[in-house]
N, C-alpha and C. Protein backbone atom coordinates (compact mmCIF):
# COMPACT_ATOMS: atom_id res chain seq x y z
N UNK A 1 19.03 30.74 13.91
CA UNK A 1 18.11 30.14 12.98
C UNK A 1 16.66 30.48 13.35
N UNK A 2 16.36 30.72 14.95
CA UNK A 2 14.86 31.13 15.07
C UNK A 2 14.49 32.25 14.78
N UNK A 3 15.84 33.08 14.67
CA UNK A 3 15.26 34.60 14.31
C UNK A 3 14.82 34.52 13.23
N UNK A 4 15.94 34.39 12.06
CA UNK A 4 15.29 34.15 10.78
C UNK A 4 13.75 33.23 10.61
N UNK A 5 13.90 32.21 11.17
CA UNK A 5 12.58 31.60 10.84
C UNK A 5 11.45 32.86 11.55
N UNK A 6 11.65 33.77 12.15
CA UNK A 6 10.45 34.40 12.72
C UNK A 6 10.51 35.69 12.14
N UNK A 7 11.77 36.24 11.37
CA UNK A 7 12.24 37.61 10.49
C UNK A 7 11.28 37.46 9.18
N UNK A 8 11.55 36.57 8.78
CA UNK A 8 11.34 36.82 7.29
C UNK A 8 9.60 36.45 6.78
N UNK A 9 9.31 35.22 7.74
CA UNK A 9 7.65 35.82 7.65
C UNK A 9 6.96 36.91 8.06
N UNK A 10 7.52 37.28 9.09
CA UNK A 10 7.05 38.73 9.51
C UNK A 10 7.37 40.17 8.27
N UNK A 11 8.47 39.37 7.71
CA UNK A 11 8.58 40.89 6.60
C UNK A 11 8.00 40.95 5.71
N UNK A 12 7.13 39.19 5.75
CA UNK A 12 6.25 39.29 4.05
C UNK A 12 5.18 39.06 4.17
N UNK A 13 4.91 39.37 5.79
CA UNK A 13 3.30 39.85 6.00
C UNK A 13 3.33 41.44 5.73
N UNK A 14 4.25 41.83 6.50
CA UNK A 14 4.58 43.45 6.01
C UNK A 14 4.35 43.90 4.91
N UNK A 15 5.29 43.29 4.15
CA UNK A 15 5.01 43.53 2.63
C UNK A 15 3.74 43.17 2.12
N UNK A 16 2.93 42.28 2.07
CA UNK A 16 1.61 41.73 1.99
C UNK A 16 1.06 43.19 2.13
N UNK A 17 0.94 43.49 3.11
CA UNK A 17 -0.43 44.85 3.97
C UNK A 17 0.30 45.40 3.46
N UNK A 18 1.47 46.06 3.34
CA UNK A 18 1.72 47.19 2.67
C UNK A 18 1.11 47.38 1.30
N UNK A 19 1.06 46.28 0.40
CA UNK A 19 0.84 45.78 -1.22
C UNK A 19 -0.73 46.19 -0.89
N UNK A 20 -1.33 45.62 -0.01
CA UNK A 20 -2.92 45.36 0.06
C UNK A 20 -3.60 46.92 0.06
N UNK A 21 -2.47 47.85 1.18
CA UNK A 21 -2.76 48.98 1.18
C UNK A 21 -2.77 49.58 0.10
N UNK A 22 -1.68 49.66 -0.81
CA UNK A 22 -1.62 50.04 -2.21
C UNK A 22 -2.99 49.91 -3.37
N UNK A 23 -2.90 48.59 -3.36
CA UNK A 23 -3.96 48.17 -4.13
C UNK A 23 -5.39 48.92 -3.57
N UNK A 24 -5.43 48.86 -2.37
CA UNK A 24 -7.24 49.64 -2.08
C UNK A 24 -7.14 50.86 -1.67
N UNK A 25 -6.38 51.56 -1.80
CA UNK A 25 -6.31 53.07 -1.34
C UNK A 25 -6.62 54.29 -2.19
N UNK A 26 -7.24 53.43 -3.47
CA UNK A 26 -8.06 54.49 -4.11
C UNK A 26 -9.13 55.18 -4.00
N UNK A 27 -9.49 56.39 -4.59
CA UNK A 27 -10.71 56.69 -3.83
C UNK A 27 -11.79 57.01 -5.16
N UNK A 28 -13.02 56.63 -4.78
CA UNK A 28 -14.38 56.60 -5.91
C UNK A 28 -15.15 57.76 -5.91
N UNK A 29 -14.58 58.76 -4.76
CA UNK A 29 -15.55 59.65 -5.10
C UNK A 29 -14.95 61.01 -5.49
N UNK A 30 -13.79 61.12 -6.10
CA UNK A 30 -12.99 62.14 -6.96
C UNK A 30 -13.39 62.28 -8.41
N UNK A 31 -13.28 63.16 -9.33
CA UNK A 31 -13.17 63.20 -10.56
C UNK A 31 -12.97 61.73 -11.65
N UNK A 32 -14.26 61.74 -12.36
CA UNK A 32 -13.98 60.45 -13.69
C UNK A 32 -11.97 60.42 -14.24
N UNK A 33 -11.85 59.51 -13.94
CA UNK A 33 -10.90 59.39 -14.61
C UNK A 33 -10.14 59.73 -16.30
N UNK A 34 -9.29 60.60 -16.35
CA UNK A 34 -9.14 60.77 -17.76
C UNK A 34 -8.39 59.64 -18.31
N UNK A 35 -8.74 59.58 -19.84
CA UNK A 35 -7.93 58.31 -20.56
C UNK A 35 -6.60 59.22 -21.64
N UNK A 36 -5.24 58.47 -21.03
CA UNK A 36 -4.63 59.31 -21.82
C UNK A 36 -4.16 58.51 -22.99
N UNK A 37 -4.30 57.08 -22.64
CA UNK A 37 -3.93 56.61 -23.74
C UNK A 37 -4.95 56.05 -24.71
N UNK A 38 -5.20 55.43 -25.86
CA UNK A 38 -6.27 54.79 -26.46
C UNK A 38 -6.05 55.10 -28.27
N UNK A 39 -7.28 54.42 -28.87
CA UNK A 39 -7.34 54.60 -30.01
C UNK A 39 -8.53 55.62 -30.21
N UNK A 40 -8.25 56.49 -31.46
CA UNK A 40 -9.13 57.13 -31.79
C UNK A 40 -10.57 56.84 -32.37
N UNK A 41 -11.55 57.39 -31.90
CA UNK A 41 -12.52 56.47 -32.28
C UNK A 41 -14.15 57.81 -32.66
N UNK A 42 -14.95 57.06 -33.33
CA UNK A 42 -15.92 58.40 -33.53
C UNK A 42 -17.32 56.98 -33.53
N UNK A 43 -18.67 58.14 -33.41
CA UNK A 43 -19.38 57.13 -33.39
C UNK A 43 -20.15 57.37 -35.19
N UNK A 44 -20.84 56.58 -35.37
CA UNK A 44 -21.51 56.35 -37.01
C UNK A 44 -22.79 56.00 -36.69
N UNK A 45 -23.57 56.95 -36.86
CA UNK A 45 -24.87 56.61 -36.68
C UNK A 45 -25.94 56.91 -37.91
N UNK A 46 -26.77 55.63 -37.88
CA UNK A 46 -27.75 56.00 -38.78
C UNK A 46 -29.45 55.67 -38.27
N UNK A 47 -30.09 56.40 -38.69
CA UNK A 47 -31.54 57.13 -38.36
C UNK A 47 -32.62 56.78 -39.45
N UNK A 48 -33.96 56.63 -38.91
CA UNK A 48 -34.81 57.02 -40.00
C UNK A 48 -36.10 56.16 -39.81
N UNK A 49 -36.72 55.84 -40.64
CA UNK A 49 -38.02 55.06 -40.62
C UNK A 49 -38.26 53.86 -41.55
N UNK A 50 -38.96 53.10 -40.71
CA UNK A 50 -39.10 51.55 -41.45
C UNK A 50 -40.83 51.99 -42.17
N UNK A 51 -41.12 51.85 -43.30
CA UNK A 51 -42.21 51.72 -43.93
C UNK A 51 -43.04 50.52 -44.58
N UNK A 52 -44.00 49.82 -44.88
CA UNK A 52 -44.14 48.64 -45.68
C UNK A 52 -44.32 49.89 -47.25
N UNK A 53 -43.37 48.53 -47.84
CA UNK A 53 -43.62 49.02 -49.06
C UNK A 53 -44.53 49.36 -49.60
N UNK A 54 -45.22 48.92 -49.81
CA UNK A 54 -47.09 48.90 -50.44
C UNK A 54 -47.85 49.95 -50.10
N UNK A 55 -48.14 50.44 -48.53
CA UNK A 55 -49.19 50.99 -47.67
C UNK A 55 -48.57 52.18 -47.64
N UNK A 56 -47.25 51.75 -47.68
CA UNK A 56 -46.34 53.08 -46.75
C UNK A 56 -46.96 53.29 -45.17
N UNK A 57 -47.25 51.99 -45.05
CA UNK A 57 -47.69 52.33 -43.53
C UNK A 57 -46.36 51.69 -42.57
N UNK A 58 -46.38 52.96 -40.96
CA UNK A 58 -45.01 52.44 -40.48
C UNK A 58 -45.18 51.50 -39.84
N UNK A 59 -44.08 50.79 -40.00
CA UNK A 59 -44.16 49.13 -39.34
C UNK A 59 -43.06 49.23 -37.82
N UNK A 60 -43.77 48.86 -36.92
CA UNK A 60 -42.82 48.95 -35.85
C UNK A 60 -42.15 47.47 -35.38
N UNK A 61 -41.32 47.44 -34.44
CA UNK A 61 -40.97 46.14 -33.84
C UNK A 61 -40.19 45.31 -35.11
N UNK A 62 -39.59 46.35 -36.17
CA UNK A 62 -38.34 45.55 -36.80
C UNK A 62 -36.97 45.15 -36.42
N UNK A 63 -36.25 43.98 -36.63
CA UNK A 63 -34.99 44.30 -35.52
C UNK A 63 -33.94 45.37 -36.62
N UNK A 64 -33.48 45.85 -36.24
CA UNK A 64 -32.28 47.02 -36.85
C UNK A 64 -30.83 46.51 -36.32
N UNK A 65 -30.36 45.97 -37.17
CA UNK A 65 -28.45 45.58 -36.73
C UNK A 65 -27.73 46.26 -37.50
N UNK A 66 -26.36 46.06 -37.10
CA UNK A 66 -25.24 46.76 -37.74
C UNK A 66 -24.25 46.75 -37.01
N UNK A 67 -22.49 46.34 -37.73
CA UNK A 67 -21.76 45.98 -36.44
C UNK A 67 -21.77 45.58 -35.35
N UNK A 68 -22.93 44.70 -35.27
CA UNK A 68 -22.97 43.88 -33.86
C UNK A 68 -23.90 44.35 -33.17
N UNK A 69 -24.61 45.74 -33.22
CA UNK A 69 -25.51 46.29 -32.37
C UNK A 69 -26.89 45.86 -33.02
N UNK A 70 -27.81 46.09 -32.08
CA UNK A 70 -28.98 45.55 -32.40
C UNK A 70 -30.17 46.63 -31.64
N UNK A 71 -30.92 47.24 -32.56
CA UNK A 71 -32.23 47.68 -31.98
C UNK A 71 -33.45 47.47 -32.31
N UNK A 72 -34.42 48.12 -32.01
CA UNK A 72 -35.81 48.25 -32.54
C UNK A 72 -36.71 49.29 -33.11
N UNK A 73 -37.57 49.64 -34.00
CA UNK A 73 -38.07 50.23 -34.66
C UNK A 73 -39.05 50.43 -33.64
N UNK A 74 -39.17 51.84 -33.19
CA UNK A 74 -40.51 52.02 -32.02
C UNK A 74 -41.60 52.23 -32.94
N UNK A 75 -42.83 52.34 -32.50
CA UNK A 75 -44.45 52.21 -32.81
C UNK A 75 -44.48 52.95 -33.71
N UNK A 76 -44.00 54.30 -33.99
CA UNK A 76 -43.68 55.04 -34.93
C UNK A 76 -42.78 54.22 -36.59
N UNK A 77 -42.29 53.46 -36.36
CA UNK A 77 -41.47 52.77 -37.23
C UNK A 77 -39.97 53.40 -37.46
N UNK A 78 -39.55 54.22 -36.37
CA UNK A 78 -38.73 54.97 -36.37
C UNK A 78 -37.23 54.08 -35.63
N UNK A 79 -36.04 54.07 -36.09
CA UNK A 79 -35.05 53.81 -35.44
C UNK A 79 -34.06 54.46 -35.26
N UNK A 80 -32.97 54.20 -34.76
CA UNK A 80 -31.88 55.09 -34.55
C UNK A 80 -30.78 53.90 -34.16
N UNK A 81 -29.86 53.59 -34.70
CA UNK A 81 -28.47 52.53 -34.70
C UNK A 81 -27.45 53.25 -34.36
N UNK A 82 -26.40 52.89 -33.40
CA UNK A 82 -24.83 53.81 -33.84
C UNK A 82 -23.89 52.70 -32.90
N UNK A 83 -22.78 53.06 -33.66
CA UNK A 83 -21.57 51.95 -33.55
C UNK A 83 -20.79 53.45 -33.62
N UNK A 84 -19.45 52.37 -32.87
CA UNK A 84 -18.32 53.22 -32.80
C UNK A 84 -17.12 52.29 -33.26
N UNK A 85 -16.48 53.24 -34.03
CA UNK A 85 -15.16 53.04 -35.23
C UNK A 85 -14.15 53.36 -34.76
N UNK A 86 -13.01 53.09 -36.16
CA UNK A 86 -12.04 54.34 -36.52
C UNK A 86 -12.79 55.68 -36.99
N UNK A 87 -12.57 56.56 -36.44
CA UNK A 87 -12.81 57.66 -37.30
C UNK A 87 -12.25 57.94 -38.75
N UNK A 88 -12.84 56.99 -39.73
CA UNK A 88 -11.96 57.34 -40.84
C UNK A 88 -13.15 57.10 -41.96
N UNK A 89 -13.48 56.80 -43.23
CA UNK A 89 -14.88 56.68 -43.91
C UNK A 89 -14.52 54.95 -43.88
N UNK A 90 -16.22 55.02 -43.93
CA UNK A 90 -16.55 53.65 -43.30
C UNK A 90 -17.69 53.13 -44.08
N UNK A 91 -17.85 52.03 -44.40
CA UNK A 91 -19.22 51.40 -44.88
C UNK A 91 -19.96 50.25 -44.21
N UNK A 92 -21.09 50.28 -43.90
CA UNK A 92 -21.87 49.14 -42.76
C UNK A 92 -22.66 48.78 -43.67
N UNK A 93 -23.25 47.41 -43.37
CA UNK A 93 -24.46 46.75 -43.34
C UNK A 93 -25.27 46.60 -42.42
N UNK A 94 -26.69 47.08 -43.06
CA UNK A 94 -27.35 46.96 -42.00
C UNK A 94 -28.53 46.65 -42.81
N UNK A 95 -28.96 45.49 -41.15
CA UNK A 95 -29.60 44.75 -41.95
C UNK A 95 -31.31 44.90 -41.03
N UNK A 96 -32.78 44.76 -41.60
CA UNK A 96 -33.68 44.84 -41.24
C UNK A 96 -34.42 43.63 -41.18
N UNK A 97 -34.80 43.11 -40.14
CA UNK A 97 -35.12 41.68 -40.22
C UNK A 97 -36.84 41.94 -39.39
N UNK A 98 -37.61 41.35 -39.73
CA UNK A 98 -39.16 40.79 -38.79
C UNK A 98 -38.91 39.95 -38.35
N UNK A 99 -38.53 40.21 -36.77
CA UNK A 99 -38.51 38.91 -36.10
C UNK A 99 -39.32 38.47 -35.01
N UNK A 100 -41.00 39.47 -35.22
CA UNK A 100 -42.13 39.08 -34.26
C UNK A 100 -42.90 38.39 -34.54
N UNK A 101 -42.84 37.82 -35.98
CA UNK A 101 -43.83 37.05 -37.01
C UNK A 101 -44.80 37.46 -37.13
N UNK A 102 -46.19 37.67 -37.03
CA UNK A 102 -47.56 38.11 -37.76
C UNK A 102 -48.13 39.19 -36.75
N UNK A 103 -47.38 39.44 -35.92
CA UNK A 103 -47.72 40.67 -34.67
C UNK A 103 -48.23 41.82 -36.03
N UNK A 104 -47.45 42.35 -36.55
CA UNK A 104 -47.45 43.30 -37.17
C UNK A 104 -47.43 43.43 -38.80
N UNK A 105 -47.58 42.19 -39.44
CA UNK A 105 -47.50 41.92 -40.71
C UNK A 105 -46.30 41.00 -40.47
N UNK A 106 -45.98 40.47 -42.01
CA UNK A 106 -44.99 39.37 -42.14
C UNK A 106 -44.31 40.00 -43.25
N UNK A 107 -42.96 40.60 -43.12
CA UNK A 107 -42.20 40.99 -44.01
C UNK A 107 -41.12 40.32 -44.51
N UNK A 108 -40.25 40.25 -45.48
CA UNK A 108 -39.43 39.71 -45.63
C UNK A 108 -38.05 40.57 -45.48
N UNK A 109 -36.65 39.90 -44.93
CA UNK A 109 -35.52 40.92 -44.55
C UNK A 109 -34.88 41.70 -45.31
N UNK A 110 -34.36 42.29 -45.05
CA UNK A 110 -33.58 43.51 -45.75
C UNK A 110 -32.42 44.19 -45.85
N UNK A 111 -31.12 43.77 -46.45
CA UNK A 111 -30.04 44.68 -46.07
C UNK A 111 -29.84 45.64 -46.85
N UNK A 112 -29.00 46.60 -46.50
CA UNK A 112 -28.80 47.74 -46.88
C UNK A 112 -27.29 48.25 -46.34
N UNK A 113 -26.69 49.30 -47.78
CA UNK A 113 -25.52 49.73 -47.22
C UNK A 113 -25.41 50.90 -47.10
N UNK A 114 -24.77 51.01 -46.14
CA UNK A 114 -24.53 52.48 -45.72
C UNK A 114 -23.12 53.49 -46.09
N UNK A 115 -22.73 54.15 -46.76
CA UNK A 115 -21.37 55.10 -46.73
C UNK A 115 -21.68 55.97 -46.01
N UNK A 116 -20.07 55.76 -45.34
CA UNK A 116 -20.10 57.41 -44.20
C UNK A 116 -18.87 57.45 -44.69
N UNK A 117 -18.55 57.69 -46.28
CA UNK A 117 -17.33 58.36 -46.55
C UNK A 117 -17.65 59.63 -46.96
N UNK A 118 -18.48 60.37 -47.08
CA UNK A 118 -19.05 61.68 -47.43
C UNK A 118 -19.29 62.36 -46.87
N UNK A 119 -18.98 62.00 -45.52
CA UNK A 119 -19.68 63.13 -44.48
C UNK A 119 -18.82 63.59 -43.65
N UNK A 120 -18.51 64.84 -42.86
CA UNK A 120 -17.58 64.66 -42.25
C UNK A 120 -18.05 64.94 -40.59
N UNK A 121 -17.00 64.63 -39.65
CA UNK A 121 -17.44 64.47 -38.34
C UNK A 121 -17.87 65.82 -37.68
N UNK A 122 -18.74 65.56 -36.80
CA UNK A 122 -19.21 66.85 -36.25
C UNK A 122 -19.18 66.30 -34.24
N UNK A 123 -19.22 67.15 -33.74
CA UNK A 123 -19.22 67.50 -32.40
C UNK A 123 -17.66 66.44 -31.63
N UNK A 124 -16.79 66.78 -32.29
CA UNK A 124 -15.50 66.00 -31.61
C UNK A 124 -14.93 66.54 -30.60
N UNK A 125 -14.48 66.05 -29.63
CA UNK A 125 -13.25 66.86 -28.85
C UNK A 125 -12.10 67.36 -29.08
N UNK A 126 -11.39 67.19 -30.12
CA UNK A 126 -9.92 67.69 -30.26
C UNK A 126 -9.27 66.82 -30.20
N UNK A 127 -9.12 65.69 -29.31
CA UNK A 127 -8.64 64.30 -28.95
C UNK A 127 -8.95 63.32 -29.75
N UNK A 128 -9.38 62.48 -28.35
CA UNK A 128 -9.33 60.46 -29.33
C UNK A 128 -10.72 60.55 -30.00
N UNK A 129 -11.71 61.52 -29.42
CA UNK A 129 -12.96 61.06 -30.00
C UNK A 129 -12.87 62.21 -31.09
N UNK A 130 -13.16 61.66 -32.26
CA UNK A 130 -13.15 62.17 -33.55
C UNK A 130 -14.72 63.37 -33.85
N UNK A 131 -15.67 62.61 -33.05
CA UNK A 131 -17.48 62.98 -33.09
C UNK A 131 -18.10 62.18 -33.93
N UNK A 132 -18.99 62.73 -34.93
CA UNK A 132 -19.93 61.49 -35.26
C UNK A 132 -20.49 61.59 -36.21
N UNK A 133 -20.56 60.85 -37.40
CA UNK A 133 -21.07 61.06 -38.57
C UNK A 133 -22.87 60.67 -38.46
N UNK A 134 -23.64 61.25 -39.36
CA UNK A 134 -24.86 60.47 -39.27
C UNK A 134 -25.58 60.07 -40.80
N UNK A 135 -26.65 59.56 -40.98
CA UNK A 135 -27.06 59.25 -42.38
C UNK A 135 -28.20 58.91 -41.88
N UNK A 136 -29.40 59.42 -42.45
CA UNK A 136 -30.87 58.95 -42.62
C UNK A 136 -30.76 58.08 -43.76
N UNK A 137 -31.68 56.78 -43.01
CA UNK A 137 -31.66 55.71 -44.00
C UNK A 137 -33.23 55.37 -43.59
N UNK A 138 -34.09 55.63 -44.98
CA UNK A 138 -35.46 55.48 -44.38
C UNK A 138 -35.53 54.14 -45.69
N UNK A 139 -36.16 52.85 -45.01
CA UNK A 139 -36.54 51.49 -45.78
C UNK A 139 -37.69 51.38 -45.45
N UNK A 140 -38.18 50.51 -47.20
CA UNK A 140 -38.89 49.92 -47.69
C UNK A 140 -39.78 48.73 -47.28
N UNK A 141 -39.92 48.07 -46.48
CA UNK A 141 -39.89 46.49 -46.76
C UNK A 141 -41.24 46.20 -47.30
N UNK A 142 -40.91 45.01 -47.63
CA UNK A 142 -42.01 44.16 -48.81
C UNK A 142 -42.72 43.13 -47.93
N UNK A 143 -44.01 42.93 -47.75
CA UNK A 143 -44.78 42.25 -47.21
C UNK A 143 -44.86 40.79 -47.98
N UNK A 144 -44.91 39.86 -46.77
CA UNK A 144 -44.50 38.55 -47.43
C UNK A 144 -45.83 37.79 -47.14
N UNK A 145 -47.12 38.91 -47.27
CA UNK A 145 -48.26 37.26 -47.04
C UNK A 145 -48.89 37.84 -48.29
């Protein structure tokens, strides 16, 4: 009975460090890992410039969303958005909001839709990533003082 009581914890410390070894014996400084499995996916991007309606002068510091992403219109009034899909035709909203208040004028928000069923993908791999559609979308907005 003492053997066993002294066998069998000893074999599942063994096993333990053996498992532990397993688990950390990878190494970080070899080649990125390839993905063999996954869904196919492409990115959808759209581009362009925020203007006030009126002046046509560019308005910077608008927020730019779409599918969840969120950017900004640099000093130029220029943005650039992209989300990643199915690679298949797709339609977004995207929406233009002032959310610095009188920094830069006071506009009121803006959505807009986008089709990327017309275009077809460019720079793909052959694989899961499909590449990437794009669309210049240059807006308007209307000054609200």
């Amino acid at each position: 009975m003492r053997i066993r009581n002294y066998i069998i914890p000893t074999i599942n410390k063994l096993i333990l460090a053996f498992l532990a070894l397993l688990g950390f014996s990878c190494s970080l400084d070899g080649p990125d890992p390839v993905a063999e499995y996954g869904m196919p996916s492409a990115d959808f991007k759209a581009y362009g410039s925020i203007v006030d309606e009126s002046t046509l002068k560019k308005v910077p510091n608008i927020e730019v969303a779409m599918q969840g992403d969120t950017v900004y219109s640099d000093e130029n009034g220029i943005y650039e958005i992209r989300t990643v899909n199915f690679p298949q035709s797709q339609i977004f909203t995207i929406s233009f909001n002032d959310v610095n208040g009188a920094l830069n004028g006071v506009y009121l928000p803006k959505d807009t839709v986008v089709d990327f069923s017309d275009i077809d993908f460019a720079n793909g791999d052959g694989a899961w990533y499909s590449g990437e559609k794009t669309k210049e979308i240059n807006i308007k907005l209307t000054s609200d003082e």
